[in-house]
PDB file of N, CA and C in Angstrom:
ATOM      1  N   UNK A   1     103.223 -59.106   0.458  1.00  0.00           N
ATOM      2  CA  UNK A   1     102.216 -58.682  -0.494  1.00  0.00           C
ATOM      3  C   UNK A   1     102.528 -59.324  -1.843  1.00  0.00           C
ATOM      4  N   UNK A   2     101.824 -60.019  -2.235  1.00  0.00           N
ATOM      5  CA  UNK A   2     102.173 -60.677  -3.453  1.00  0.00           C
ATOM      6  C   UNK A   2     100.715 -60.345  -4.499  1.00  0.00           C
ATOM      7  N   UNK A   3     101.356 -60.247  -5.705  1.00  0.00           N
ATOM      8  CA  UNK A   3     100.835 -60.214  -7.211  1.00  0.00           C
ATOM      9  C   UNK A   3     100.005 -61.098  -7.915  1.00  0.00           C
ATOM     10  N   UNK A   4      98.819 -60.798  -7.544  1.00  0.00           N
ATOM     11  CA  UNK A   4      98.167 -61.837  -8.812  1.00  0.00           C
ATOM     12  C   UNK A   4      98.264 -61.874 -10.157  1.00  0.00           C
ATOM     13  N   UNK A   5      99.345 -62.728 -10.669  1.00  0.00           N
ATOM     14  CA  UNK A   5      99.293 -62.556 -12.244  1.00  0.00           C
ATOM     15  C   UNK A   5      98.615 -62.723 -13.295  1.00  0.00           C
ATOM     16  N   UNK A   6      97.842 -63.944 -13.131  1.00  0.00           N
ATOM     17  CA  UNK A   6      97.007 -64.485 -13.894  1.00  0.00           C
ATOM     18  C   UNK A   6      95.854 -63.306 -14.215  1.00  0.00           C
ATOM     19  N   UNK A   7      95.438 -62.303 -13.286  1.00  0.00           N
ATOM     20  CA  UNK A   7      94.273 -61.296 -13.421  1.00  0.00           C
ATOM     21  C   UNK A   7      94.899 -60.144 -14.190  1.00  0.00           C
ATOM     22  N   UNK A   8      96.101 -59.924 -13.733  1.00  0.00           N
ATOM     23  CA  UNK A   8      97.271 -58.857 -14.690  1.00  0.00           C
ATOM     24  C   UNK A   8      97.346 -59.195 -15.971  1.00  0.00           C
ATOM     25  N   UNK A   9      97.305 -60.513 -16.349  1.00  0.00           N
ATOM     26  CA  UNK A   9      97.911 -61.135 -17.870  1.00  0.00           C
ATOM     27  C   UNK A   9      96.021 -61.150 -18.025  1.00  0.00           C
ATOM     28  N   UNK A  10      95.137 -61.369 -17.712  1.00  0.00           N
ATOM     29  CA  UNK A  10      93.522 -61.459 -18.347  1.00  0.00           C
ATOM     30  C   UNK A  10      93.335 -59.585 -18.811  1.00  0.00           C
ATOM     31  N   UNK A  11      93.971 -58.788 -17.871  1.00  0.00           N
ATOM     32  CA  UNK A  11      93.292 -57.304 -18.186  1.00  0.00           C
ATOM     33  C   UNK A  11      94.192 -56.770 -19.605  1.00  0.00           C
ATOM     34  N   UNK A  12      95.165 -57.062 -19.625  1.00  0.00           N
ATOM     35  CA  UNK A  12      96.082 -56.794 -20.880  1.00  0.00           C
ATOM     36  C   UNK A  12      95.267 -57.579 -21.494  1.00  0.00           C
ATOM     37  N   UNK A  13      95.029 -59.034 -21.820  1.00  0.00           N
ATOM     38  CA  UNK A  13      94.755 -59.430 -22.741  1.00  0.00           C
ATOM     39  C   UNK A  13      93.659 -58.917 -23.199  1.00  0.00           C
ATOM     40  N   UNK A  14      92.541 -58.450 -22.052  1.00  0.00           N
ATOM     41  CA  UNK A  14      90.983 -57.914 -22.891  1.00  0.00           C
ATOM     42  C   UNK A  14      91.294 -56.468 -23.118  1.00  0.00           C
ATOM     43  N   UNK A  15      92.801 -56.072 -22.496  1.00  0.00           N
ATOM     44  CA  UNK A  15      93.069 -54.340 -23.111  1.00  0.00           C
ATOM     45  C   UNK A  15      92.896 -54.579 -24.429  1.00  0.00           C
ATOM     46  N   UNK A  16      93.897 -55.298 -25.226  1.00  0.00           N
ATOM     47  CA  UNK A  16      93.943 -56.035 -26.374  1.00  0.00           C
ATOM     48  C   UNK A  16      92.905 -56.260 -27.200  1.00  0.00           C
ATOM     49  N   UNK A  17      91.696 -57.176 -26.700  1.00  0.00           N
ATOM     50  CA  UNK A  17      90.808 -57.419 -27.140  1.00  0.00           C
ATOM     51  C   UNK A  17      90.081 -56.635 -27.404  1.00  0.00           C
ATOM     52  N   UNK A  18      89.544 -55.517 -26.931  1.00  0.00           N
ATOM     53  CA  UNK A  18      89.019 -54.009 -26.862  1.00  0.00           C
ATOM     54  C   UNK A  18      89.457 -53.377 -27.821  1.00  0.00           C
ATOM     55  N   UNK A  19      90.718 -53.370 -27.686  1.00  0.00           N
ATOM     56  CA  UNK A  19      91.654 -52.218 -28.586  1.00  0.00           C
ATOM     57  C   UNK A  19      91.352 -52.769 -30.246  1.00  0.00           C
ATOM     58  N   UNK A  20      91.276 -54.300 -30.419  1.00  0.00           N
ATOM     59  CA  UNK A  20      90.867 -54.332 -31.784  1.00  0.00           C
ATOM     60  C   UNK A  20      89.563 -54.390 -31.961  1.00  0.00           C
ATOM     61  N   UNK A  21      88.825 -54.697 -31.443  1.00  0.00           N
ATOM     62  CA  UNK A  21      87.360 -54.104 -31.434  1.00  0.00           C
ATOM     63  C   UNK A  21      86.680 -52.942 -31.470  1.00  0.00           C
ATOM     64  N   UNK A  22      87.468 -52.511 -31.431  1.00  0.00           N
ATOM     65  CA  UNK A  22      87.646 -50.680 -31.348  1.00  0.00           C
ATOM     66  C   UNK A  22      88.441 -50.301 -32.420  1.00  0.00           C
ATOM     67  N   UNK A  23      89.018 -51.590 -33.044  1.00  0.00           N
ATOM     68  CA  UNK A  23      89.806 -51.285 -34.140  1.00  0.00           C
ATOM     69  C   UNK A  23      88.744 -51.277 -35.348  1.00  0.00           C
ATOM     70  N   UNK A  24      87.880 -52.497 -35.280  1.00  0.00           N
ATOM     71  CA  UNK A  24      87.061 -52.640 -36.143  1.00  0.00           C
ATOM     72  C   UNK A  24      85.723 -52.730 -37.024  1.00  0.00           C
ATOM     73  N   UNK A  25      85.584 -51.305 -35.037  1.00  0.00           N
ATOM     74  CA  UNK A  25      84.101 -50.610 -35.671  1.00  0.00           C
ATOM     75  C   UNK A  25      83.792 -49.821 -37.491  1.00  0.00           C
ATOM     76  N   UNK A  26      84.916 -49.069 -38.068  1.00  0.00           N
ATOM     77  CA  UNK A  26      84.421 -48.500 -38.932  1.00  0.00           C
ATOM     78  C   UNK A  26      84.107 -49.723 -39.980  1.00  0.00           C
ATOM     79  N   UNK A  27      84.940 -50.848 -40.027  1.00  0.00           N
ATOM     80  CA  UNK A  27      84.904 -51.633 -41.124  1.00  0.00           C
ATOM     81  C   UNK A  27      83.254 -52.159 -40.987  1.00  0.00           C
ATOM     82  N   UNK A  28      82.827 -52.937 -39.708  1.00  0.00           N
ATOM     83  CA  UNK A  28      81.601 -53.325 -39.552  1.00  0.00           C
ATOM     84  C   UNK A  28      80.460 -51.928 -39.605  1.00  0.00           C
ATOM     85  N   UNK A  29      80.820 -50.862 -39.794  1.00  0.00           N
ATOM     86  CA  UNK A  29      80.327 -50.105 -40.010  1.00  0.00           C
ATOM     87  C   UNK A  29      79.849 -49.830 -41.779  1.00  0.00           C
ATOM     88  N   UNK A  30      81.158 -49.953 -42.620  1.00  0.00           N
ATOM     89  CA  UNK A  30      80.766 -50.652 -43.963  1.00  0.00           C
ATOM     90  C   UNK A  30      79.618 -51.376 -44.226  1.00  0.00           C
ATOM     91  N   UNK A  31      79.992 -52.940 -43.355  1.00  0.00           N
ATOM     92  CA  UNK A  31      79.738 -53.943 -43.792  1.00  0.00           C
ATOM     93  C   UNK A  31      78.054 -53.646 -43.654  1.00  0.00           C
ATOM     94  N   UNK A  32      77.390 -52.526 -42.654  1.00  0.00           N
ATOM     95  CA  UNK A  32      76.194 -52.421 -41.579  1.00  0.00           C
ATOM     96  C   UNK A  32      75.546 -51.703 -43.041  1.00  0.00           C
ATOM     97  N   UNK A  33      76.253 -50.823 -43.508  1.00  0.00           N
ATOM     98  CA  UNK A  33      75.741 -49.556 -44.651  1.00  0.00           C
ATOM     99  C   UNK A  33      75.898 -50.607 -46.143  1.00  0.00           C
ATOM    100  N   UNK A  34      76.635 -51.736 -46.447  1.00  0.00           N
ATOM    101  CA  UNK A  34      76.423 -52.577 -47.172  1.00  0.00           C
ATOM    102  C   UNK A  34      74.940 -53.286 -47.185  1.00  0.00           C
ATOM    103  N   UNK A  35      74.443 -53.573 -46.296  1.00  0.00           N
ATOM    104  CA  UNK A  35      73.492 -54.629 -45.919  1.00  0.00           C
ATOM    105  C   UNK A  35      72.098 -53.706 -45.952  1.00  0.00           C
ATOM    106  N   UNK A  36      72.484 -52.587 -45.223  1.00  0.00           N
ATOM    107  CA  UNK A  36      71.356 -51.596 -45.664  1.00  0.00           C
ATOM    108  C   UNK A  36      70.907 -51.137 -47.109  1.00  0.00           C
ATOM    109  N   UNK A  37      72.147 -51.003 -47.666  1.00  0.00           N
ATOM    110  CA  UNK A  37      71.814 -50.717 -49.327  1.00  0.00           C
ATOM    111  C   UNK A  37      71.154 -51.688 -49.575  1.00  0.00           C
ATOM    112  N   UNK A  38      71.809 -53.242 -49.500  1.00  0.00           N
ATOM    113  CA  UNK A  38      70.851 -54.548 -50.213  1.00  0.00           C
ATOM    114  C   UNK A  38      69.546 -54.673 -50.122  1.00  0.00           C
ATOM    115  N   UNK A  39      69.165 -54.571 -48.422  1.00  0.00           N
ATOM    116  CA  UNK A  39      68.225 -54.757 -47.966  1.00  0.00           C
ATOM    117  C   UNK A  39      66.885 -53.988 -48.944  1.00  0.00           C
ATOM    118  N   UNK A  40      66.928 -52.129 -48.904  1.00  0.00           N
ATOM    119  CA  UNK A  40      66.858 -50.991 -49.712  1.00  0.00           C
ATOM    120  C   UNK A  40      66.524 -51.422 -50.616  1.00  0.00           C
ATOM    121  N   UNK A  41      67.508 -52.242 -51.480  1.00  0.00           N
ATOM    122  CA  UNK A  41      66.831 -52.054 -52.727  1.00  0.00           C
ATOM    123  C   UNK A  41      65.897 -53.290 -53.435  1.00  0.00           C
ATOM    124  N   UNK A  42      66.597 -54.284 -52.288  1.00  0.00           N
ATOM    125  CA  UNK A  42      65.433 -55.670 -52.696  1.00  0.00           C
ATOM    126  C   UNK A  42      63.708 -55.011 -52.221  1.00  0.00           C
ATOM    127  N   UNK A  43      63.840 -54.208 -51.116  1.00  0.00           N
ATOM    128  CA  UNK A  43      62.381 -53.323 -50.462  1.00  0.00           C
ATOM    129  C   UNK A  43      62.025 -52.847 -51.946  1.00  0.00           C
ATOM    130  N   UNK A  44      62.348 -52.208 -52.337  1.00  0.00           N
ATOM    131  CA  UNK A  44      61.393 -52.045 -53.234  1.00  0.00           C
ATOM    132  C   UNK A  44      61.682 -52.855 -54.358  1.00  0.00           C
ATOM    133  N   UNK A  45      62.296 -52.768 -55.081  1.00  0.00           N
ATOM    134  CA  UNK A  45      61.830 -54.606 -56.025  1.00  0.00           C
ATOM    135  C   UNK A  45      60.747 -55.399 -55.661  1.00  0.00           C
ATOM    136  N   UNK A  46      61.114 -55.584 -54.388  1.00  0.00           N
ATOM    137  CA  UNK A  46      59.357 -56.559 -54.189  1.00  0.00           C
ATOM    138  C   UNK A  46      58.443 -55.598 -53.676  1.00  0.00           C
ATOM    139  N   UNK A  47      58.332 -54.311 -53.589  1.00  0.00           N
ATOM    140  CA  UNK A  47      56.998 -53.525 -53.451  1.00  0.00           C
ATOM    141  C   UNK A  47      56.547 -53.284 -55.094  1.00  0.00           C
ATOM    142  N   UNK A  48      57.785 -52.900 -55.935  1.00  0.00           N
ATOM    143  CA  UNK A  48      57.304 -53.271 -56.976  1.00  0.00           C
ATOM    144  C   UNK A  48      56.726 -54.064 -57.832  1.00  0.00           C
ATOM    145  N   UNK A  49      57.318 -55.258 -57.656  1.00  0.00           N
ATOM    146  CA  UNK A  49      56.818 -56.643 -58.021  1.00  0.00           C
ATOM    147  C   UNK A  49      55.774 -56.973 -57.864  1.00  0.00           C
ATOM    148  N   UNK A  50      55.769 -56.573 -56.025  1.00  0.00           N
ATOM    149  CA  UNK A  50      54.084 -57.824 -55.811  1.00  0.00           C
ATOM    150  C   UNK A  50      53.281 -56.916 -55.421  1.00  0.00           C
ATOM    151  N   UNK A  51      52.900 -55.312 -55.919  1.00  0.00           N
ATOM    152  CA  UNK A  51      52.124 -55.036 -55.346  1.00  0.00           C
ATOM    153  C   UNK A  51      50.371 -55.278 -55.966  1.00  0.00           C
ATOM    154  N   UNK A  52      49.678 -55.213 -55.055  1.00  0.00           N
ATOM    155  CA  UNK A  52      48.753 -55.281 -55.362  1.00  0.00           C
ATOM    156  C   UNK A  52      48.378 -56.490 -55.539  1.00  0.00           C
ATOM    157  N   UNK A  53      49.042 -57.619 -55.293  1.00  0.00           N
ATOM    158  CA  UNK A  53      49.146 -58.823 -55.682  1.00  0.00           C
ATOM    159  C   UNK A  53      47.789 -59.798 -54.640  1.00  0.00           C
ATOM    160  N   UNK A  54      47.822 -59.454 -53.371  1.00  0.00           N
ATOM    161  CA  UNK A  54      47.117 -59.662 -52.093  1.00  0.00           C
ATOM    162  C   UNK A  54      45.914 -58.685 -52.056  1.00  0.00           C
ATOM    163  N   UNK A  55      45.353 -57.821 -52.560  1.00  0.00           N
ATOM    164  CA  UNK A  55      44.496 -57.122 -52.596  1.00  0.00           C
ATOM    165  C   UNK A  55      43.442 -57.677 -52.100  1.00  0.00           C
ATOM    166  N   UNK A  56      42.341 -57.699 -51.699  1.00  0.00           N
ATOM    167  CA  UNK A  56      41.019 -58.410 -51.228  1.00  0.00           C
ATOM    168  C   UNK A  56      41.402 -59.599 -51.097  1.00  0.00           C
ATOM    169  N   UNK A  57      42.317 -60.036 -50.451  1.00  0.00           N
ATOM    170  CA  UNK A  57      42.542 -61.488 -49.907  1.00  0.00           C
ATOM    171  C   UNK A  57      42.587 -61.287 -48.629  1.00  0.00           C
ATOM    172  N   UNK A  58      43.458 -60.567 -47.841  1.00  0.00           N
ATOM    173  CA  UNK A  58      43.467 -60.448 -46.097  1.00  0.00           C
ATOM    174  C   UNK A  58      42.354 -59.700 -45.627  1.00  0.00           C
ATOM    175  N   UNK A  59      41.458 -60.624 -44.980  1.00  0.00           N
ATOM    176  CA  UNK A  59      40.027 -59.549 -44.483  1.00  0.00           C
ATOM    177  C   UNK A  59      39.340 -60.190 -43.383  1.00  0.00           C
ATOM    178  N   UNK A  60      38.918 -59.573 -42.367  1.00  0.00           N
ATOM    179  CA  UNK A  60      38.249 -60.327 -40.892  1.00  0.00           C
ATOM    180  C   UNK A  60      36.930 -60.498 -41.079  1.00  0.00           C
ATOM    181  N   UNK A  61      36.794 -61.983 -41.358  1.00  0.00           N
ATOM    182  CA  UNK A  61      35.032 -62.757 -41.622  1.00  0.00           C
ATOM    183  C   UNK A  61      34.485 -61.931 -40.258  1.00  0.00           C
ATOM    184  N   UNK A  62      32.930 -61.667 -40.639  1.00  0.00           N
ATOM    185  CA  UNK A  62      32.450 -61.027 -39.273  1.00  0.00           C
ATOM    186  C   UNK A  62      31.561 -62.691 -38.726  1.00  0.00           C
ATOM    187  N   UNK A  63      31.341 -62.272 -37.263  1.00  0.00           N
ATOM    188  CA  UNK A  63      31.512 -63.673 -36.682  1.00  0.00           C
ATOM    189  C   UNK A  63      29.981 -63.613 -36.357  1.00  0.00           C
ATOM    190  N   UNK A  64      28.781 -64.134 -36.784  1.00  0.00           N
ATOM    191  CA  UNK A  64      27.656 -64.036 -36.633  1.00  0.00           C
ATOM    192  C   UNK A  64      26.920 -64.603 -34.859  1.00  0.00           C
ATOM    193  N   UNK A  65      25.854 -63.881 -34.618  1.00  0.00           N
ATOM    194  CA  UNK A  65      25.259 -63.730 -33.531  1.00  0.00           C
ATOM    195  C   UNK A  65      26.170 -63.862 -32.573  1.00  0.00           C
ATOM    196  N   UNK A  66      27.290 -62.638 -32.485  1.00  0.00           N
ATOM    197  CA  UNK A  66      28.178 -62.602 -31.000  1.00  0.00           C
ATOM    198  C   UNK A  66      27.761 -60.854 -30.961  1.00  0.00           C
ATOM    199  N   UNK A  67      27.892 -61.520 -29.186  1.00  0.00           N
ATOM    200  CA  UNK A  67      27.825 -59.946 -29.202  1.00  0.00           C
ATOM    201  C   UNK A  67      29.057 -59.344 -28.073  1.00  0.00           C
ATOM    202  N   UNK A  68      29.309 -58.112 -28.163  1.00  0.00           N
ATOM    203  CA  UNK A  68      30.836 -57.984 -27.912  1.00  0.00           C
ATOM    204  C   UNK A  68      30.473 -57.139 -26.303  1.00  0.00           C
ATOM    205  N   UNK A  69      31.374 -57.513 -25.225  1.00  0.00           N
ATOM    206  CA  UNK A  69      31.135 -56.769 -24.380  1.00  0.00           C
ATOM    207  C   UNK A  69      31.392 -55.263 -24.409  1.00  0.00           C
ATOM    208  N   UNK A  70      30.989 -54.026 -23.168  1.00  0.00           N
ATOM    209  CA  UNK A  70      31.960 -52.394 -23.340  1.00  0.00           C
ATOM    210  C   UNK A  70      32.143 -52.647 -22.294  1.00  0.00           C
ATOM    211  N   UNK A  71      33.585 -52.482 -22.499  1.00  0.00           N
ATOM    212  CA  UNK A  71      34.608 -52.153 -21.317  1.00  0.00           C
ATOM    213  C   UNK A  71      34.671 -50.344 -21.606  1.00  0.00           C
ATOM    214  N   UNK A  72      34.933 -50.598 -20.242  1.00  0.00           N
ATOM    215  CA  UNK A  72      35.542 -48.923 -20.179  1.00  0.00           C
ATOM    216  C   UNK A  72      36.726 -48.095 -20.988  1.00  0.00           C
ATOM    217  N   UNK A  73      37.351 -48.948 -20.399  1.00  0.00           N
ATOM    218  CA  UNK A  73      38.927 -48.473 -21.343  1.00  0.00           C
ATOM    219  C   UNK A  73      39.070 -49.086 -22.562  1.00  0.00           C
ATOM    220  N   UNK A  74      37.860 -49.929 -23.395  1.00  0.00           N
ATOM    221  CA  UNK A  74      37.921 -50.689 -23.962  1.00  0.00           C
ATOM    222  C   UNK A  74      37.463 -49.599 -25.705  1.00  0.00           C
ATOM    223  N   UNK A  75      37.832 -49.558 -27.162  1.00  0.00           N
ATOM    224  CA  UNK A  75      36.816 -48.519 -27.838  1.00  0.00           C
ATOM    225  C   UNK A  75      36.890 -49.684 -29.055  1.00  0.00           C
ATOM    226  N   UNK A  76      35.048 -50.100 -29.473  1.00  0.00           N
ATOM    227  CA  UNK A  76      34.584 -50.549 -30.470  1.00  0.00           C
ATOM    228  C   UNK A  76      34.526 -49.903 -31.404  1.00  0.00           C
ATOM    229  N   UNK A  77      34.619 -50.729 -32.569  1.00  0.00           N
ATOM    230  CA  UNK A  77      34.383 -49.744 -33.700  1.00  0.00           C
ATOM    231  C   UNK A  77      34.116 -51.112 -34.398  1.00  0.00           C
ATOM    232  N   UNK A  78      32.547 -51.042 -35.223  1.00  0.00           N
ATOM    233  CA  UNK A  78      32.262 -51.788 -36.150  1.00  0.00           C
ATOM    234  C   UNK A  78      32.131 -51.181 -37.827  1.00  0.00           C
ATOM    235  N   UNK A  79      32.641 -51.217 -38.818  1.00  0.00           N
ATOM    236  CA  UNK A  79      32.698 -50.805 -39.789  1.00  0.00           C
ATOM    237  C   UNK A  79      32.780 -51.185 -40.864  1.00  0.00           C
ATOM    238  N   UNK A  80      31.287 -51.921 -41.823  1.00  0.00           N
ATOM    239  CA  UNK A  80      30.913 -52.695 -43.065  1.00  0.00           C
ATOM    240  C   UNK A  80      31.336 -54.272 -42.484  1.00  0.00           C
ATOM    241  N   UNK A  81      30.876 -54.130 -41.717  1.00  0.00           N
ATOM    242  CA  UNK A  81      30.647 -55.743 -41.082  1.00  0.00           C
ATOM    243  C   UNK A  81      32.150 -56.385 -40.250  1.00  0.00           C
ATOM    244  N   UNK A  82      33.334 -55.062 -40.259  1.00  0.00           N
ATOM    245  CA  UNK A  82      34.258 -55.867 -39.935  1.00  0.00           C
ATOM    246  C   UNK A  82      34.476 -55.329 -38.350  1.00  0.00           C
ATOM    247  N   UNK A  83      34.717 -56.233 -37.675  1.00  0.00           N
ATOM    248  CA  UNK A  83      35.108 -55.761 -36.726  1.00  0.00           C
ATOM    249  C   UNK A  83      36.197 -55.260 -35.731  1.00  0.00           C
ATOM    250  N   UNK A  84      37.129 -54.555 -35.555  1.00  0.00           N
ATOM    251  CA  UNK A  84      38.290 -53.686 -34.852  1.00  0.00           C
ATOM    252  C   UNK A  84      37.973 -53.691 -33.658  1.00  0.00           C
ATOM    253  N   UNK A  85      38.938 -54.193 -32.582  1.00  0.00           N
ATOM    254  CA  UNK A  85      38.770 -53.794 -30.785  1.00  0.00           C
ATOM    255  C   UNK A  85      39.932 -53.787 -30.671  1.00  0.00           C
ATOM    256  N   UNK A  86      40.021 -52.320 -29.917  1.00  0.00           N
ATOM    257  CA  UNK A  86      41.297 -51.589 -29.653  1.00  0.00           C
ATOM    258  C   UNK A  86      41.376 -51.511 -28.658  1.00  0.00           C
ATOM    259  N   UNK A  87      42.322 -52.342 -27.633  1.00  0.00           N
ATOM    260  CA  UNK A  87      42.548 -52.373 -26.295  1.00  0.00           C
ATOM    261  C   UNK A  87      43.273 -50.394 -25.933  1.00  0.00           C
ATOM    262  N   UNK A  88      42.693 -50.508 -25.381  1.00  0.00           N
ATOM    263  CA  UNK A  88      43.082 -48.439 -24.870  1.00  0.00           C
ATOM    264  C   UNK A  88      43.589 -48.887 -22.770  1.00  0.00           C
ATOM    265  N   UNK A  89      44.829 -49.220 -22.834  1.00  0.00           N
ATOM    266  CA  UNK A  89      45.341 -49.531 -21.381  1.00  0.00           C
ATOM    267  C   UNK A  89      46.214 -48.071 -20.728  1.00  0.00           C
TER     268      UNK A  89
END
């Protein structure tokens, strides 16, 4: 009966590998609550900044003489010329 070593010396080594990875959840845990603050506070800086900035610029041209099929599972809604189709699956 003989010993495979090479698989003995790989499981220690990823014991190892584990064990500091496990070492260095709280720090990346920092680093996770660092990135969230940044993120946080640039969010609003630029809600502050640009709001209102895009106002009546993003809007769906209505598409003249089409006409839209009814599906069943399908629900239209036309409203001041724009048009919304809400797939309902």
């Amino acid at each position: 009966m003989s010993i495979n070593y090479s698989a003995l010396a790989m499981a220690v080594g990823m014991r190892i590998l584990v064990m500091l990875l496990l070492d260095t959840l709280p720090m990346l845990g920092n680093v996770l609550l660092l990135c969230f603050f940044v993120f946080f506070i640039f969010g609003i800086v630029g809600v502050q900044l640009w709001e209102g900035i895009l106002r009546q610029r993003c809007f769906l041209k209505p598409i003249p003489n089409v006409t839209y099929p009814n599906y069943e599972n399908d629900v239209l809604i036309l409203y001041e010329k724009r048009v919304i189709l809400v797939l309902l699956y």
